[in-house]
PDB file of N, CA and C in Angstrom:
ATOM      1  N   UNK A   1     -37.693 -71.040  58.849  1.00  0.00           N
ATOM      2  CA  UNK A   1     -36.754 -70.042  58.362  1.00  0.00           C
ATOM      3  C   UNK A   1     -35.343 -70.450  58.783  1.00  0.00           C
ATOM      4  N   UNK A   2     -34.196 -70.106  57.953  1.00  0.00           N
ATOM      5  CA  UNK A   2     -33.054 -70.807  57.870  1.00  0.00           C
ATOM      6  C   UNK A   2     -32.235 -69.511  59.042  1.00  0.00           C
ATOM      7  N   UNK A   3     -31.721 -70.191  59.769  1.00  0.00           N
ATOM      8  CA  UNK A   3     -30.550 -68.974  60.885  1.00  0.00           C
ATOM      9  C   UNK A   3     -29.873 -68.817  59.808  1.00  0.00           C
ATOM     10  N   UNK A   4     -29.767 -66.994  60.615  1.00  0.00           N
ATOM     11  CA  UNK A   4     -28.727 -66.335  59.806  1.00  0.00           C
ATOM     12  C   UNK A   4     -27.350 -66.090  61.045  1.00  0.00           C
ATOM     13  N   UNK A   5     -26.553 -65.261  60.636  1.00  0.00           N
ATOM     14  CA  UNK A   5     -25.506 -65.694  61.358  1.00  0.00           C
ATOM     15  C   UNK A   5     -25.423 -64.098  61.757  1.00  0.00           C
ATOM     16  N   UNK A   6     -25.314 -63.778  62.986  1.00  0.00           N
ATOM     17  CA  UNK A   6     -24.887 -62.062  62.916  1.00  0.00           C
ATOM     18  C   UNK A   6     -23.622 -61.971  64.042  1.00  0.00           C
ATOM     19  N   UNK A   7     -23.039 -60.895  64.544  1.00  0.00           N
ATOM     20  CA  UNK A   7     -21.634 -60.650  65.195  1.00  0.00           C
ATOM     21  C   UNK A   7     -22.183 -59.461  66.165  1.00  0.00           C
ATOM     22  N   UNK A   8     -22.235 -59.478  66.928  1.00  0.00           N
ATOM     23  CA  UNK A   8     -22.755 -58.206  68.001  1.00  0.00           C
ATOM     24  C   UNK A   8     -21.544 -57.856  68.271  1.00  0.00           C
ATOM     25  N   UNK A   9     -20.815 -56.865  68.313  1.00  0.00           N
ATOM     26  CA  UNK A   9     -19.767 -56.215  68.998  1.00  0.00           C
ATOM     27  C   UNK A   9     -20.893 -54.781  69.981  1.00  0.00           C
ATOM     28  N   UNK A  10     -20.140 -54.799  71.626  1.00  0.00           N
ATOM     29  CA  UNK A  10     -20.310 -53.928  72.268  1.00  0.00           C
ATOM     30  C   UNK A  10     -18.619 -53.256  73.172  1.00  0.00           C
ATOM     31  N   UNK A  11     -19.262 -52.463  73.766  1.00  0.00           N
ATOM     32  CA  UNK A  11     -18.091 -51.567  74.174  1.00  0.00           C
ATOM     33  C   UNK A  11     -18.839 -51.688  75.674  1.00  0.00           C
ATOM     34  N   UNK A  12     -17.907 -52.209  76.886  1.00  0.00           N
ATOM     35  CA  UNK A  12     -18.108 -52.494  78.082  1.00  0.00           C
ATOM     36  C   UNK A  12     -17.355 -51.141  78.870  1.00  0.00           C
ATOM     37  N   UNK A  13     -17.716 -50.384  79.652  1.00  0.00           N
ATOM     38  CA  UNK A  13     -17.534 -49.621  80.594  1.00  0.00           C
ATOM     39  C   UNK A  13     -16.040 -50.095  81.290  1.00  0.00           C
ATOM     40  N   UNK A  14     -14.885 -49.390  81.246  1.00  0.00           N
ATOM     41  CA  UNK A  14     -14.117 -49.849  82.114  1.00  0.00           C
ATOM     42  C   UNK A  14     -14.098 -49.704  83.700  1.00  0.00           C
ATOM     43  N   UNK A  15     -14.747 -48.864  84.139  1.00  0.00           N
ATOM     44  CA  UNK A  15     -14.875 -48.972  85.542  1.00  0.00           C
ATOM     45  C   UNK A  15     -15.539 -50.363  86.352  1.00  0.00           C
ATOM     46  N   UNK A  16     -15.585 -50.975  85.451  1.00  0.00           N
ATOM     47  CA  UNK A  16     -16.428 -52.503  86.186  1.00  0.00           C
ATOM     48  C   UNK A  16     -15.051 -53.467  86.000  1.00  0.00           C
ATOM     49  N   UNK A  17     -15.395 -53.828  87.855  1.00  0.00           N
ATOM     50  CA  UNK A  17     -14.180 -55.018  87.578  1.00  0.00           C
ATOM     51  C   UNK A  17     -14.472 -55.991  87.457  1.00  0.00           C
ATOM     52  N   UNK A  18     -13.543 -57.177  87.598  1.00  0.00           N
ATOM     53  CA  UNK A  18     -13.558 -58.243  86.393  1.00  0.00           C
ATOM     54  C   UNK A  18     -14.979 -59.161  86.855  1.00  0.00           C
ATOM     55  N   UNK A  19     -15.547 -59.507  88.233  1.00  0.00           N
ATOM     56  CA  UNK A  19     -16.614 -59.932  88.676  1.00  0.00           C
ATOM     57  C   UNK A  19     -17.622 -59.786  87.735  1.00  0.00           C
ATOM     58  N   UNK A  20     -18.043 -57.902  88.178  1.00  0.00           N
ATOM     59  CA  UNK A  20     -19.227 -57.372  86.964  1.00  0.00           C
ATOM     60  C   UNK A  20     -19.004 -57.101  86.245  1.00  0.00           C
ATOM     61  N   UNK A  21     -17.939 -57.683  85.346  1.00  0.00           N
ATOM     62  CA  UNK A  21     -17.948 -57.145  83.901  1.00  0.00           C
ATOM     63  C   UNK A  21     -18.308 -58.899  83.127  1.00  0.00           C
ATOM     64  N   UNK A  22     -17.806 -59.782  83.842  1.00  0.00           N
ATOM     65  CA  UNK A  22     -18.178 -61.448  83.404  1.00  0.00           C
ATOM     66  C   UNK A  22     -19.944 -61.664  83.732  1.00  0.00           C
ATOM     67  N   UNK A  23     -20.381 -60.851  85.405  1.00  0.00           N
ATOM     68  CA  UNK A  23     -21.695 -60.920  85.196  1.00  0.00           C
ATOM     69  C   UNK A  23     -22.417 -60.159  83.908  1.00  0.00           C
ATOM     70  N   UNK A  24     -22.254 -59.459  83.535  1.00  0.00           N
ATOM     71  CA  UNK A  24     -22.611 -58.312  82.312  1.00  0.00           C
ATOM     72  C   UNK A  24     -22.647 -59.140  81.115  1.00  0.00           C
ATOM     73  N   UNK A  25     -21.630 -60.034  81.149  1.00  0.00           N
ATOM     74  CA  UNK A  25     -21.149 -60.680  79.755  1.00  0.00           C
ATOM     75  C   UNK A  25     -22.445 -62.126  79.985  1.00  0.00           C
ATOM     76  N   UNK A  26     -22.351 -62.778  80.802  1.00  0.00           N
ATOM     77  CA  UNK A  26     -23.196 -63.598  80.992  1.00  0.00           C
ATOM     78  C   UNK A  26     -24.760 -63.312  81.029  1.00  0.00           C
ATOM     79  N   UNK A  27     -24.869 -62.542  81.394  1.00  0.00           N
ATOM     80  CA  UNK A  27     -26.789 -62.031  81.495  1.00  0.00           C
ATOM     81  C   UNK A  27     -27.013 -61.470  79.683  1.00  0.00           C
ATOM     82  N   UNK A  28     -26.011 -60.692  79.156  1.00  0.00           N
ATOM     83  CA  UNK A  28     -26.405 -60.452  77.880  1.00  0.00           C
ATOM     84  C   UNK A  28     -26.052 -61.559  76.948  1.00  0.00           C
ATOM     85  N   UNK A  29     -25.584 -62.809  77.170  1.00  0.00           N
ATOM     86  CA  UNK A  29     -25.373 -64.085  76.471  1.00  0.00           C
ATOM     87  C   UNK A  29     -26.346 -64.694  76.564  1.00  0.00           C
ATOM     88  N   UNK A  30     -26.958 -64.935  77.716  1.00  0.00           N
ATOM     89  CA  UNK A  30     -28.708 -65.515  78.494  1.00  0.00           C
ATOM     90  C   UNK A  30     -29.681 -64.838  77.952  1.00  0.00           C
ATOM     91  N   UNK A  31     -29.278 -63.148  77.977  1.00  0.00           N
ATOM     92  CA  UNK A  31     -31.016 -62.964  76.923  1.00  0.00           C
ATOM     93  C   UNK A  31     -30.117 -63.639  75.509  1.00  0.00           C
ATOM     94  N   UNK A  32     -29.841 -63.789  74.980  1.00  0.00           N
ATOM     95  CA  UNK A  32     -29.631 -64.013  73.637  1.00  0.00           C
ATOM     96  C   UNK A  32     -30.417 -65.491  73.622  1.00  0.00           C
ATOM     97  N   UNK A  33     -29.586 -66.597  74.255  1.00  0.00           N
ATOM     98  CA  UNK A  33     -30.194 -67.763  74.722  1.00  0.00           C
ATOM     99  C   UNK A  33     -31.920 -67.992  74.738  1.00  0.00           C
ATOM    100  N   UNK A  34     -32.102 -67.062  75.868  1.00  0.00           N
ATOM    101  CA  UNK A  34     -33.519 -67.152  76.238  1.00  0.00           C
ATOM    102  C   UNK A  34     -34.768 -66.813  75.568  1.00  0.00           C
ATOM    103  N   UNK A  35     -33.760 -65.708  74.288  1.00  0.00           N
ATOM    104  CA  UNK A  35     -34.794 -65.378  73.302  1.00  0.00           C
ATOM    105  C   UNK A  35     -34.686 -66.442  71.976  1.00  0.00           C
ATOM    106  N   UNK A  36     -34.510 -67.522  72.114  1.00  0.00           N
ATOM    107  CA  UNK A  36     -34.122 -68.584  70.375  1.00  0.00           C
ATOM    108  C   UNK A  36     -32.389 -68.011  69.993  1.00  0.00           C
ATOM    109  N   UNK A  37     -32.150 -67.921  70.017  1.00  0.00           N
ATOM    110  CA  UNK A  37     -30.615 -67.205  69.410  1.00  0.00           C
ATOM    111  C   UNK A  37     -29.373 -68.214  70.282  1.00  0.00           C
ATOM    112  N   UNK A  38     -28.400 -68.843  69.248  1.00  0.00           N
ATOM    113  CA  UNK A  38     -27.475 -70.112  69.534  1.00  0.00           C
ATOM    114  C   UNK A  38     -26.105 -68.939  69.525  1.00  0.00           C
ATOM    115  N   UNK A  39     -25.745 -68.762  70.722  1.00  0.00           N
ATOM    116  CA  UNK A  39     -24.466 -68.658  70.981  1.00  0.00           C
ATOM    117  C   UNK A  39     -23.276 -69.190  70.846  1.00  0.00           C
ATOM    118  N   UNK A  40     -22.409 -69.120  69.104  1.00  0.00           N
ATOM    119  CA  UNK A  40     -21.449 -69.648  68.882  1.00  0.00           C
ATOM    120  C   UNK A  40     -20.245 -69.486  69.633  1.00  0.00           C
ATOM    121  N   UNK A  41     -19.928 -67.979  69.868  1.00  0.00           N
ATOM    122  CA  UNK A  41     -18.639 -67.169  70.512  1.00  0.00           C
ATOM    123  C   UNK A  41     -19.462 -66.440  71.105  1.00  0.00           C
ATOM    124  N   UNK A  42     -18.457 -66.056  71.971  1.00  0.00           N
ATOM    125  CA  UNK A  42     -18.599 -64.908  73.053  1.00  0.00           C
ATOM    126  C   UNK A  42     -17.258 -64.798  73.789  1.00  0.00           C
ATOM    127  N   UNK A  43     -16.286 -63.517  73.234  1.00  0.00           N
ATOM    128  CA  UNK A  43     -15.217 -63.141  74.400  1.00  0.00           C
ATOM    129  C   UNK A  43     -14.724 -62.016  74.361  1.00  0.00           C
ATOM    130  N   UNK A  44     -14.022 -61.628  75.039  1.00  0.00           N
ATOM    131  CA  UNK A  44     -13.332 -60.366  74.516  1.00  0.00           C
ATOM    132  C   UNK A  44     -12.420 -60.280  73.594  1.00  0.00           C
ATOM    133  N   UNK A  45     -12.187 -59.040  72.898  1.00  0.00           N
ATOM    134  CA  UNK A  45     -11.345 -59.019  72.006  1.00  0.00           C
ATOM    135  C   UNK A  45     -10.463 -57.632  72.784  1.00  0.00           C
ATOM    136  N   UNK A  46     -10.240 -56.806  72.920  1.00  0.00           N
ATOM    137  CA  UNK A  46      -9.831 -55.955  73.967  1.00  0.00           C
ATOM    138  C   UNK A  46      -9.776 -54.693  74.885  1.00  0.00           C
ATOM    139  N   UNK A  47      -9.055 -54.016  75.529  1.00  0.00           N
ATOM    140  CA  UNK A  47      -9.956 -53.180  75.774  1.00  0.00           C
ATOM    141  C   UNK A  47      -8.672 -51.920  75.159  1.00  0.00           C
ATOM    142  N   UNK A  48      -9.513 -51.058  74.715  1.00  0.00           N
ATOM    143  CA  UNK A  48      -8.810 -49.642  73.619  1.00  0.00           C
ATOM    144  C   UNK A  48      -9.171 -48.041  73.942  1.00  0.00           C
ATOM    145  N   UNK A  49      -8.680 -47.134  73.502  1.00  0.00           N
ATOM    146  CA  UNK A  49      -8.661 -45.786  73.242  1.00  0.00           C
ATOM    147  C   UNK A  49      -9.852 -45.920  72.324  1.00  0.00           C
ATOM    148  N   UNK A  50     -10.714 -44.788  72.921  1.00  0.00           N
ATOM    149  CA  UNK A  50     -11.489 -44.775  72.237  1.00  0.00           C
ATOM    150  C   UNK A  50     -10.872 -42.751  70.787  1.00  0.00           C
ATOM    151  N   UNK A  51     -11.206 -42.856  70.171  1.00  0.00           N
ATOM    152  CA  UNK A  51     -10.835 -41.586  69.264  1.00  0.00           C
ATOM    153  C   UNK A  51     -11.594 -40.170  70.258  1.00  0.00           C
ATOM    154  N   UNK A  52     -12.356 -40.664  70.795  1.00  0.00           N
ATOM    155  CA  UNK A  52     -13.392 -39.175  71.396  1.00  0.00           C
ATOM    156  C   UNK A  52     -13.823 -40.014  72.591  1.00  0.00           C
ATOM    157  N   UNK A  53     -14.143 -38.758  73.687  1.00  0.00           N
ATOM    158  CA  UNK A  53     -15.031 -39.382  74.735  1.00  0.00           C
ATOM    159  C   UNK A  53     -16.417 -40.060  74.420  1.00  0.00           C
ATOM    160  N   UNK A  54     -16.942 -41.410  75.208  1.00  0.00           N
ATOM    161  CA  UNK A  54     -17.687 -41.619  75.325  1.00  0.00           C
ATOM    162  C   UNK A  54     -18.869 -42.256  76.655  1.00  0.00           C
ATOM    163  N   UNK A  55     -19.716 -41.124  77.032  1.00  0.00           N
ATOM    164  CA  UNK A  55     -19.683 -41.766  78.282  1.00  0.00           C
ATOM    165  C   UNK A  55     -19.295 -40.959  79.622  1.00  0.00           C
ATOM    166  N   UNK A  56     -17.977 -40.034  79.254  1.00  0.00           N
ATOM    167  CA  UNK A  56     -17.430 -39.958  80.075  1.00  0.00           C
ATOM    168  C   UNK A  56     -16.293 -40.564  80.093  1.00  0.00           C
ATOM    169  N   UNK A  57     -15.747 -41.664  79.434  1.00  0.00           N
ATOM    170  CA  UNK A  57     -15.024 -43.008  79.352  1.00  0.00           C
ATOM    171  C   UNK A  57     -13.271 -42.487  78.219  1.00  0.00           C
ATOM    172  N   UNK A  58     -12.517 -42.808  77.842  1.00  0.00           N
ATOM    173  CA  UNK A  58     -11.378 -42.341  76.983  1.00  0.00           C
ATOM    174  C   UNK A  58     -10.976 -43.577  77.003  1.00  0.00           C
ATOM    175  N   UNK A  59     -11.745 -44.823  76.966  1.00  0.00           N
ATOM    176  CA  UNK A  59     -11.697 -46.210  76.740  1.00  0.00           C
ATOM    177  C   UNK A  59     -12.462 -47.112  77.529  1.00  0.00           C
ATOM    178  N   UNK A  60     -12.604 -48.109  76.330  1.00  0.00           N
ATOM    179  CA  UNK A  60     -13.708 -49.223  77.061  1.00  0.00           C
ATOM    180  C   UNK A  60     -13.304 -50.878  76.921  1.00  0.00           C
ATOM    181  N   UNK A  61     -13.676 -51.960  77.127  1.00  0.00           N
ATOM    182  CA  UNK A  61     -13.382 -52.764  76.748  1.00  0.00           C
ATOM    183  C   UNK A  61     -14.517 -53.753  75.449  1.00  0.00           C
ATOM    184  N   UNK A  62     -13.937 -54.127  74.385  1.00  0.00           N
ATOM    185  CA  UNK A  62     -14.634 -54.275  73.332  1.00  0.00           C
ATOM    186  C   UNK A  62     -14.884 -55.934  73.758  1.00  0.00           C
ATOM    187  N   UNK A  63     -16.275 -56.457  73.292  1.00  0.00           N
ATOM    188  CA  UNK A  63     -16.357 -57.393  73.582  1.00  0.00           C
ATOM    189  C   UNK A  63     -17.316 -58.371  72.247  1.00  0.00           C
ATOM    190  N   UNK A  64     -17.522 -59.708  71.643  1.00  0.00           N
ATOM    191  CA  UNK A  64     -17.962 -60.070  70.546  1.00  0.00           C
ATOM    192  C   UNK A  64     -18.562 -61.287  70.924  1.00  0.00           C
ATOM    193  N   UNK A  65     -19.370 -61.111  70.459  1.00  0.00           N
ATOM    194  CA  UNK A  65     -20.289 -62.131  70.207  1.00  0.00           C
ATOM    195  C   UNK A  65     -20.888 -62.522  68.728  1.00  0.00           C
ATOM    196  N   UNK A  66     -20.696 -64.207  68.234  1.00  0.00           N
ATOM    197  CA  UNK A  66     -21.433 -64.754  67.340  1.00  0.00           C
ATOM    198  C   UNK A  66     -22.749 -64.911  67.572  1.00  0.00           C
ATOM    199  N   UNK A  67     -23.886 -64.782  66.799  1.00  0.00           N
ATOM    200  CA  UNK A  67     -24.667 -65.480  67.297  1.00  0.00           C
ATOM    201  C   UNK A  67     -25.722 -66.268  66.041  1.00  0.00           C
ATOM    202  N   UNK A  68     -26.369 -67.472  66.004  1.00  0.00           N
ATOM    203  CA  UNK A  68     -26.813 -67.859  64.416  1.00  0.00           C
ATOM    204  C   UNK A  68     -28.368 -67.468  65.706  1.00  0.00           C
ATOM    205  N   UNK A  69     -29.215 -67.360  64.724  1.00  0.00           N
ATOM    206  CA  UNK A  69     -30.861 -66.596  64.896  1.00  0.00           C
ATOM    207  C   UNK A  69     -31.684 -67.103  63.709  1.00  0.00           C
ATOM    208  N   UNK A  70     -32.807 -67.683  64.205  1.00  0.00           N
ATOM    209  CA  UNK A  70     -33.599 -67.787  62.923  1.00  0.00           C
ATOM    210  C   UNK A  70     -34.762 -66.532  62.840  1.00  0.00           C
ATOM    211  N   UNK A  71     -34.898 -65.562  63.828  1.00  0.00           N
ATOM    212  CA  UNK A  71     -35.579 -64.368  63.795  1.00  0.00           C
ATOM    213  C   UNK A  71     -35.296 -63.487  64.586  1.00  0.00           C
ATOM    214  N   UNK A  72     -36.082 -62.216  64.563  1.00  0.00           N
ATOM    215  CA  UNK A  72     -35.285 -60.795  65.124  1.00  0.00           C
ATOM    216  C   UNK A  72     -35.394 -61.031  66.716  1.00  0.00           C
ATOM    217  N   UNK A  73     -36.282 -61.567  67.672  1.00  0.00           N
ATOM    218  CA  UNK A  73     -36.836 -61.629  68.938  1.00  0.00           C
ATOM    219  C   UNK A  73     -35.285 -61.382  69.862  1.00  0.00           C
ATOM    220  N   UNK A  74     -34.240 -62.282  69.865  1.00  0.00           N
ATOM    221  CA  UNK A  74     -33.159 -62.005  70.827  1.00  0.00           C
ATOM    222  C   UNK A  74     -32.531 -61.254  70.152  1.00  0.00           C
ATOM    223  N   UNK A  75     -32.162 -60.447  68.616  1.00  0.00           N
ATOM    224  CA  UNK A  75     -31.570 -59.163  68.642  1.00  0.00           C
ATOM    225  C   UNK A  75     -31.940 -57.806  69.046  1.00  0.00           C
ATOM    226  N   UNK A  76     -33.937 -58.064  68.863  1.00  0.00           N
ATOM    227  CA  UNK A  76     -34.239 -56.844  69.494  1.00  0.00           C
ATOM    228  C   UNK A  76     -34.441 -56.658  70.819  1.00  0.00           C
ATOM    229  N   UNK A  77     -34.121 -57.674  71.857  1.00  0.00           N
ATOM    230  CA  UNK A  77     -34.207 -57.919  73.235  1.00  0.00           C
ATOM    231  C   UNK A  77     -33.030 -57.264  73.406  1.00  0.00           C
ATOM    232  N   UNK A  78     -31.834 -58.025  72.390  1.00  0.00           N
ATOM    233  CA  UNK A  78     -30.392 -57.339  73.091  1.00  0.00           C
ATOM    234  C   UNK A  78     -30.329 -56.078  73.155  1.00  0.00           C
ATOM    235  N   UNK A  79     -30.838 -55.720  71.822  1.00  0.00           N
ATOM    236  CA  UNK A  79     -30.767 -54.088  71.753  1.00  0.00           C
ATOM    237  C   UNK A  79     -31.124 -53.161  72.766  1.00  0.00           C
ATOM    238  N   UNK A  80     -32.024 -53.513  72.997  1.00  0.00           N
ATOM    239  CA  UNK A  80     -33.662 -52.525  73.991  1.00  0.00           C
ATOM    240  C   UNK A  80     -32.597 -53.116  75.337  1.00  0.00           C
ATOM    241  N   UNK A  81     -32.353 -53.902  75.796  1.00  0.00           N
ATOM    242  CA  UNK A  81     -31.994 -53.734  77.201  1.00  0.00           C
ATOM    243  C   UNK A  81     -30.296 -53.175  77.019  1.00  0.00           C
ATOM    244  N   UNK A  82     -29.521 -53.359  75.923  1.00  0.00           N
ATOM    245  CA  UNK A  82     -28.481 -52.694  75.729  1.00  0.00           C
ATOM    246  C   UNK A  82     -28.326 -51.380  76.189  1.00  0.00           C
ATOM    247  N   UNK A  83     -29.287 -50.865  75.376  1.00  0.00           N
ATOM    248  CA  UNK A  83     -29.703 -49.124  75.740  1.00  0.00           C
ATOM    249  C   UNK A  83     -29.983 -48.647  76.687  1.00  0.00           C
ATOM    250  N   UNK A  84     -30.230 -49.591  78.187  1.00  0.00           N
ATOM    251  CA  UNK A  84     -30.772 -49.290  79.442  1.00  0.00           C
ATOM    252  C   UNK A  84     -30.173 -49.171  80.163  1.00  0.00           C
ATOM    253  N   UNK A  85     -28.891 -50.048  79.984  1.00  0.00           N
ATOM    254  CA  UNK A  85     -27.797 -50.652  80.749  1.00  0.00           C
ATOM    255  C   UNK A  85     -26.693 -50.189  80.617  1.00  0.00           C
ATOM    256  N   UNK A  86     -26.208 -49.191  82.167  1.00  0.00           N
ATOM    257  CA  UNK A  86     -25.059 -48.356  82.265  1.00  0.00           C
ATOM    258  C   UNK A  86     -23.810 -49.271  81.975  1.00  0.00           C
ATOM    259  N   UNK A  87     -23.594 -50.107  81.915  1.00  0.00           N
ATOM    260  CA  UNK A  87     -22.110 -50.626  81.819  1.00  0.00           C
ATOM    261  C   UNK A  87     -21.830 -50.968  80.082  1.00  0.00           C
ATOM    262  N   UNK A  88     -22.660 -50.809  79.422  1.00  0.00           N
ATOM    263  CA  UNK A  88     -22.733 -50.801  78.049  1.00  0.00           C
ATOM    264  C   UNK A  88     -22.616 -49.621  77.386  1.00  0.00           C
ATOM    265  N   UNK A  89     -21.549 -48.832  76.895  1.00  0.00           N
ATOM    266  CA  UNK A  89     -21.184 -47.905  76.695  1.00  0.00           C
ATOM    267  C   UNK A  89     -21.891 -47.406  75.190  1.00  0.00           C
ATOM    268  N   UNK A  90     -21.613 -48.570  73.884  1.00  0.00           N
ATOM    269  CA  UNK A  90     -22.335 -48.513  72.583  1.00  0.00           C
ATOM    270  C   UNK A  90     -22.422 -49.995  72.237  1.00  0.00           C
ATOM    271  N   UNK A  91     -22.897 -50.012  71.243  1.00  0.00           N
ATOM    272  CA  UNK A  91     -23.340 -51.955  70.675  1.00  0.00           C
ATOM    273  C   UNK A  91     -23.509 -51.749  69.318  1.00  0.00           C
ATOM    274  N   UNK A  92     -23.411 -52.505  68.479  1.00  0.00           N
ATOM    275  CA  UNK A  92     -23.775 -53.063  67.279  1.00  0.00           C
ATOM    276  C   UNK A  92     -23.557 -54.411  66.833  1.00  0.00           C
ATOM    277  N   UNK A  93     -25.065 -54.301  65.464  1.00  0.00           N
ATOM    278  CA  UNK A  93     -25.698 -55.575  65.988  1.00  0.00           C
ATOM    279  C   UNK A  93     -25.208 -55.571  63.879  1.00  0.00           C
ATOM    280  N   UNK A  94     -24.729 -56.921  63.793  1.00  0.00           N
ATOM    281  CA  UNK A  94     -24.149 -56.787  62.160  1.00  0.00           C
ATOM    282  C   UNK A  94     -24.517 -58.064  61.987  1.00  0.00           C
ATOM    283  N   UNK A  95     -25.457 -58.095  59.968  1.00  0.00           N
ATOM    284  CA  UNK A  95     -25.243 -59.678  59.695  1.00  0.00           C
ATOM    285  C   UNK A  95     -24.454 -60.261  59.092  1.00  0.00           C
ATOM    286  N   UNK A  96     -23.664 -61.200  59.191  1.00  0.00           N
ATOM    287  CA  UNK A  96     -22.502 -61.387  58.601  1.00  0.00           C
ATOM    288  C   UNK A  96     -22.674 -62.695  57.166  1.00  0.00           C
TER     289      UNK A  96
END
């Protein structure tokens, strides 16, 4: 099966400083890795007002990732531990 190409944007918790917010960024780049999934990009793009609370939060820092996949295994890994994980505020997972 031919990789498809998708764009994960998430919203990082601003209360994490810059240490655990690069560990955060690195462990969710590694499951991607660890599940078949080729990590083109990965960086921030910035951190914003959010329109409404979320969280608790009135801003987060937005962060992007490319990634090419030839099946679902490391998007639905990202997802499921996305949802677990307090410093991850929201995520979406898009194919481009």
């Amino acid at each position: 099966m031919e990789p498809k190409n998708y764009e994960i944007t998430y919203i990082i918790a601003p209360n994490l400083d810059e240490e655990a917010k690069n560990a955060l960024v690195e462990r969710f780049d590694k499951i991607l890795t660890d599940n078949g999934a080729e990590v083109v990009d990965s960086k921030d793009w910035s951190k914003r007002r959010f329109a409404y609370e979320i969280g608790g939060f009135n801003e987060g820092i937005y962060h992007i990732v490319n990634v090419k996949a030839s099946d679902d295994a490391a998007l639905n890994e990202f997802d499921r531990i996305s949802k677990i994980t307090d410093g991850i505020l929201r995520h979406m997972i898009v194919v481009r």
